[in-house]
C-alpha atoms as a PDB file:
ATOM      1  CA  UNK A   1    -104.249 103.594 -56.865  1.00  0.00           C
ATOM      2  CA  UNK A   2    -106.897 102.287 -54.614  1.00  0.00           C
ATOM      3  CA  UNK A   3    -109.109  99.369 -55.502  1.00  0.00           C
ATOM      4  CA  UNK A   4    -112.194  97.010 -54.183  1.00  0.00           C
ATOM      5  CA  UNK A   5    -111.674  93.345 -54.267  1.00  0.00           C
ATOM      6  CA  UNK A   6    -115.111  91.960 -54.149  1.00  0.00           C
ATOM      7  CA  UNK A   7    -116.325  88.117 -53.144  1.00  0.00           C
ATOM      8  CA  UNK A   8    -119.652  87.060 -53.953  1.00  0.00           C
ATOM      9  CA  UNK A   9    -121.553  83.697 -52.333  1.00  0.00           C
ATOM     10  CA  UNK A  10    -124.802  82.958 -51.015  1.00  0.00           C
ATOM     11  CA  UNK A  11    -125.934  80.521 -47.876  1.00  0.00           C
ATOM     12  CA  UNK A  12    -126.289  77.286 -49.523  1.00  0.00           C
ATOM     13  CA  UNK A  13    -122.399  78.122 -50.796  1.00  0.00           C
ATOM     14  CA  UNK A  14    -121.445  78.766 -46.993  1.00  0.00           C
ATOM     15  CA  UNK A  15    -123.493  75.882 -45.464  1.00  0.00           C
ATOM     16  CA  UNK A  16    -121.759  73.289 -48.262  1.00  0.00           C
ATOM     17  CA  UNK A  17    -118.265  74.110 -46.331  1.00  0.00           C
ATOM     18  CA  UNK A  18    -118.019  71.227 -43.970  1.00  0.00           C
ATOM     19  CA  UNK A  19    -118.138  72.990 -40.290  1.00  0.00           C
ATOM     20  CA  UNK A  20    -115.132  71.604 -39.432  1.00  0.00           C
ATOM     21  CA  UNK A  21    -113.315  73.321 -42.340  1.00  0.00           C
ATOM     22  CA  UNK A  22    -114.221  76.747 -41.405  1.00  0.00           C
ATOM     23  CA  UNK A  23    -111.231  77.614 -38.489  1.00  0.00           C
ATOM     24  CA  UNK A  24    -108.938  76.844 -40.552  1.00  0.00           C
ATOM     25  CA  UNK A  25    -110.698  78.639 -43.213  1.00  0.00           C
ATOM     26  CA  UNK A  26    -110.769  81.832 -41.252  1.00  0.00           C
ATOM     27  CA  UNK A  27    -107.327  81.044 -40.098  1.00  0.00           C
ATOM     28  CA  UNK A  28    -105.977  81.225 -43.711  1.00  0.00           C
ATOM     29  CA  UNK A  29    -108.025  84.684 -44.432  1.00  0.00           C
ATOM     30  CA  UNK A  30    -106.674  86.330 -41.185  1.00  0.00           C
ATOM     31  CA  UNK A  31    -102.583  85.494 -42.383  1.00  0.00           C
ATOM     32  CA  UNK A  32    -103.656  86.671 -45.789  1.00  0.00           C
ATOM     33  CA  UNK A  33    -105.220  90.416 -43.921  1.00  0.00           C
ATOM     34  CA  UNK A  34    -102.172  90.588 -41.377  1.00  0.00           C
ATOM     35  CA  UNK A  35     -99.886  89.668 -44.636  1.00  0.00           C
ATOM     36  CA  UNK A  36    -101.024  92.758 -46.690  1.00  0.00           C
ATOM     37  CA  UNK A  37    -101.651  95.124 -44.245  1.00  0.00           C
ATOM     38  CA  UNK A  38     -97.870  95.041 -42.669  1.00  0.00           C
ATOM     39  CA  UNK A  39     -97.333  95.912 -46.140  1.00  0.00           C
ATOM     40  CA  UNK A  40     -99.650  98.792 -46.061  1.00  0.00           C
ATOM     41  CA  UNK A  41    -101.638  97.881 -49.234  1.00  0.00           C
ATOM     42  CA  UNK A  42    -104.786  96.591 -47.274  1.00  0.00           C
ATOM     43  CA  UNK A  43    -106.429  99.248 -45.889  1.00  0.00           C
ATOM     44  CA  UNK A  44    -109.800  97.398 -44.865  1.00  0.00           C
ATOM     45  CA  UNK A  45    -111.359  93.700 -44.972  1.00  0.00           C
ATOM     46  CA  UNK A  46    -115.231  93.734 -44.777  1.00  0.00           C
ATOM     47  CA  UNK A  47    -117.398  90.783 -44.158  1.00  0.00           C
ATOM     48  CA  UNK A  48    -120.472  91.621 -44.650  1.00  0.00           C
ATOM     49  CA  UNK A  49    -123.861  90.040 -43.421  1.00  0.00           C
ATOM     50  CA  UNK A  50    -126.564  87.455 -45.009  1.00  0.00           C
ATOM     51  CA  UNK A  51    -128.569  89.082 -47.963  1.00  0.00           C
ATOM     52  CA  UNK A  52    -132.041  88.833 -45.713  1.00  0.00           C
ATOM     53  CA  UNK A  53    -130.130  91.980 -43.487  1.00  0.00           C
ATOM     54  CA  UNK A  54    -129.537  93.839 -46.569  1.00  0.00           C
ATOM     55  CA  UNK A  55    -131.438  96.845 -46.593  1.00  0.00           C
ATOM     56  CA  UNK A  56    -132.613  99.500 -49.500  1.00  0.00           C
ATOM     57  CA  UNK A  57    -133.417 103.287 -48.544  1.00  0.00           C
ATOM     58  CA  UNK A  58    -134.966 105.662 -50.826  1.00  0.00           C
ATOM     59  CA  UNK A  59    -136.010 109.297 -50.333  1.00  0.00           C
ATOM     60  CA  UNK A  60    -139.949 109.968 -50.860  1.00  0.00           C
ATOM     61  CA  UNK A  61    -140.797 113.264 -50.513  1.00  0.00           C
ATOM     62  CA  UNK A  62    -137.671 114.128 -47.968  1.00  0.00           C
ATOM     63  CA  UNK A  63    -137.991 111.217 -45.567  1.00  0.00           C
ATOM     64  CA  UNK A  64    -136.557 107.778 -45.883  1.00  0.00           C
ATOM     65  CA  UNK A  65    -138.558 104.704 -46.874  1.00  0.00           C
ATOM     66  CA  UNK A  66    -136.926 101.073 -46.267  1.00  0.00           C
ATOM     67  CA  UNK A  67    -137.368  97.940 -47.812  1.00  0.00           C
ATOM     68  CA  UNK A  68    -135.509  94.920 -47.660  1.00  0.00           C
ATOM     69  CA  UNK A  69    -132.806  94.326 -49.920  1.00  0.00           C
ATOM     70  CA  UNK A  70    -130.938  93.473 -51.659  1.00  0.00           C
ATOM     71  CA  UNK A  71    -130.956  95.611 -54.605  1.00  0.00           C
ATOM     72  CA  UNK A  72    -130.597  92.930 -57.199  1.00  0.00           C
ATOM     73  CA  UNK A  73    -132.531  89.570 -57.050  1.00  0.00           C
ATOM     74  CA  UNK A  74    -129.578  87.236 -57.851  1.00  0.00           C
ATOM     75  CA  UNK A  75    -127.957  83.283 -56.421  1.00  0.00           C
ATOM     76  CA  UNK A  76    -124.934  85.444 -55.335  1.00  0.00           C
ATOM     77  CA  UNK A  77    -124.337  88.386 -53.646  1.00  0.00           C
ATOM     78  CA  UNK A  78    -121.690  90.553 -52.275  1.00  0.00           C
ATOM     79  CA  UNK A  79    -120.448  88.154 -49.262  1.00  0.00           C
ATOM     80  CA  UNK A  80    -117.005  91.037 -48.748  1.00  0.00           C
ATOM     81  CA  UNK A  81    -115.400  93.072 -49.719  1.00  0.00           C
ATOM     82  CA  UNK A  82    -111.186  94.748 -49.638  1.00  0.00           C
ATOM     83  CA  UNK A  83    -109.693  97.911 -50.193  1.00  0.00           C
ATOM     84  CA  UNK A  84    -106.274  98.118 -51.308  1.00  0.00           C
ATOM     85  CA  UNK A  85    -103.881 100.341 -52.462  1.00  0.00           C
ATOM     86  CA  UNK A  86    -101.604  99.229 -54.474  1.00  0.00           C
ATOM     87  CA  UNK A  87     -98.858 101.019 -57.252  1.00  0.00           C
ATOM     88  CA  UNK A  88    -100.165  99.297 -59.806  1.00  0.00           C
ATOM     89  CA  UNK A  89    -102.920  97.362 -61.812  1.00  0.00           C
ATOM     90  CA  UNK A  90    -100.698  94.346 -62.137  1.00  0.00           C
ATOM     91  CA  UNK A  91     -99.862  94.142 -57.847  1.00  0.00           C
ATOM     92  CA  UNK A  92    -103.744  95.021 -57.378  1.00  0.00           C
ATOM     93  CA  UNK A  93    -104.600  91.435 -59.729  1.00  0.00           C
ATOM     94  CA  UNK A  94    -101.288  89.417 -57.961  1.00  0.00           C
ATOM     95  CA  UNK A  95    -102.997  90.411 -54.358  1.00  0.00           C
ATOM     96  CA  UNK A  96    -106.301  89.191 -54.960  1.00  0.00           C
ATOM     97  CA  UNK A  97    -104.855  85.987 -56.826  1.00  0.00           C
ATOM     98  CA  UNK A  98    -103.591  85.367 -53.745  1.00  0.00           C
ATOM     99  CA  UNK A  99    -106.908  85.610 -51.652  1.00  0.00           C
ATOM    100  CA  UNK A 100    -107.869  82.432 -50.011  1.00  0.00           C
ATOM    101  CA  UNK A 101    -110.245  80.400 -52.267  1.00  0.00           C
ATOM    102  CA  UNK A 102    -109.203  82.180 -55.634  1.00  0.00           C
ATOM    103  CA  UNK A 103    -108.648  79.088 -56.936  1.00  0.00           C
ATOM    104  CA  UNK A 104    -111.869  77.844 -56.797  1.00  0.00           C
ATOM    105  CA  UNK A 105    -113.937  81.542 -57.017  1.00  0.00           C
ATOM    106  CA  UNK A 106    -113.134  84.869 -59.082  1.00  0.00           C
ATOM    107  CA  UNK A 107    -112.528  87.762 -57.173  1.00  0.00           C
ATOM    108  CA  UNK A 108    -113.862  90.539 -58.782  1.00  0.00           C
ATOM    109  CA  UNK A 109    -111.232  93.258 -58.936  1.00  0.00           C
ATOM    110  CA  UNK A 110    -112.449  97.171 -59.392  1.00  0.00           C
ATOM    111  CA  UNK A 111    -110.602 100.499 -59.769  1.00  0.00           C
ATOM    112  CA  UNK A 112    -111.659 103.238 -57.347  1.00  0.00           C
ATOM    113  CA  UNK A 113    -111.974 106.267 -59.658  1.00  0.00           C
ATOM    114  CA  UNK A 114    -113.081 108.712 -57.166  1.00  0.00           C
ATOM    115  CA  UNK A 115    -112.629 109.190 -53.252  1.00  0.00           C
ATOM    116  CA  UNK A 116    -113.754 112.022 -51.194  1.00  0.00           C
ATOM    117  CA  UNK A 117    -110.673 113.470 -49.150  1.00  0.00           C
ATOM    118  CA  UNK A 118    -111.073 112.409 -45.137  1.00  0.00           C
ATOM    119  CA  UNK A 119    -112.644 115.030 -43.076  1.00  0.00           C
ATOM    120  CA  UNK A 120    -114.098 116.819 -46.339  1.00  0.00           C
END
């Protein structure tokens, strides 16, 4: 079964980490990316950017109208995200215990109910 393993943060979060920290910060995340995906069961890590890019499109009257996001007005916000695919709930809840800074922040762990086939 496939699941997203979400992280949440905000700026002031990032800009607390002492500067010097963060290589081997990103050091530790890239072993724990290579680690699962040699095993197959991470299929994609996504950073994603600082709220201000965030972006919401509706449709009004066929054409797109953009504001800036994000959708929710909240201190935290989806920083990245992981898709895995693991056999099972319980190896799905070991792999994300094992994500860098899980000790200090939940990782938000969600089922993926639904997926479109590739190419379809």
């Amino acid at each position: 079964m496939k699941y997203v393993a979400a992280i949440y943060g905000n700026q002031a979060k990032w800009a607390s980490f002492p500067a010097e920290a963060w290589p081997a910060a990103i050091a530790e995340q890239e072993a724990f990316n290579a680690r699962y995906r040699e095993t197959g069961e991470l299929i994609g890590a996504y950073g994603l950017a600082d709220a201000a890019a965030a972006q919401l499109v509706r449709r009004v009257e066929g054409a797109p109208v953009v504001t800036d996001g994000p959708y929710l007005e909240t201190k935290e916000y989806l920083a990245s995200f992981y898709l895995l695919d693991c056999e099972s709930p319980e190896r799905a809840q070991q792999i994300a215990a094992d994500m860098p800074f899980a000790d200090v922040e939940p990782v938000e762990l969600w089922p993926i109910l639904h997926e479109s086939p590739a190419g379809a």
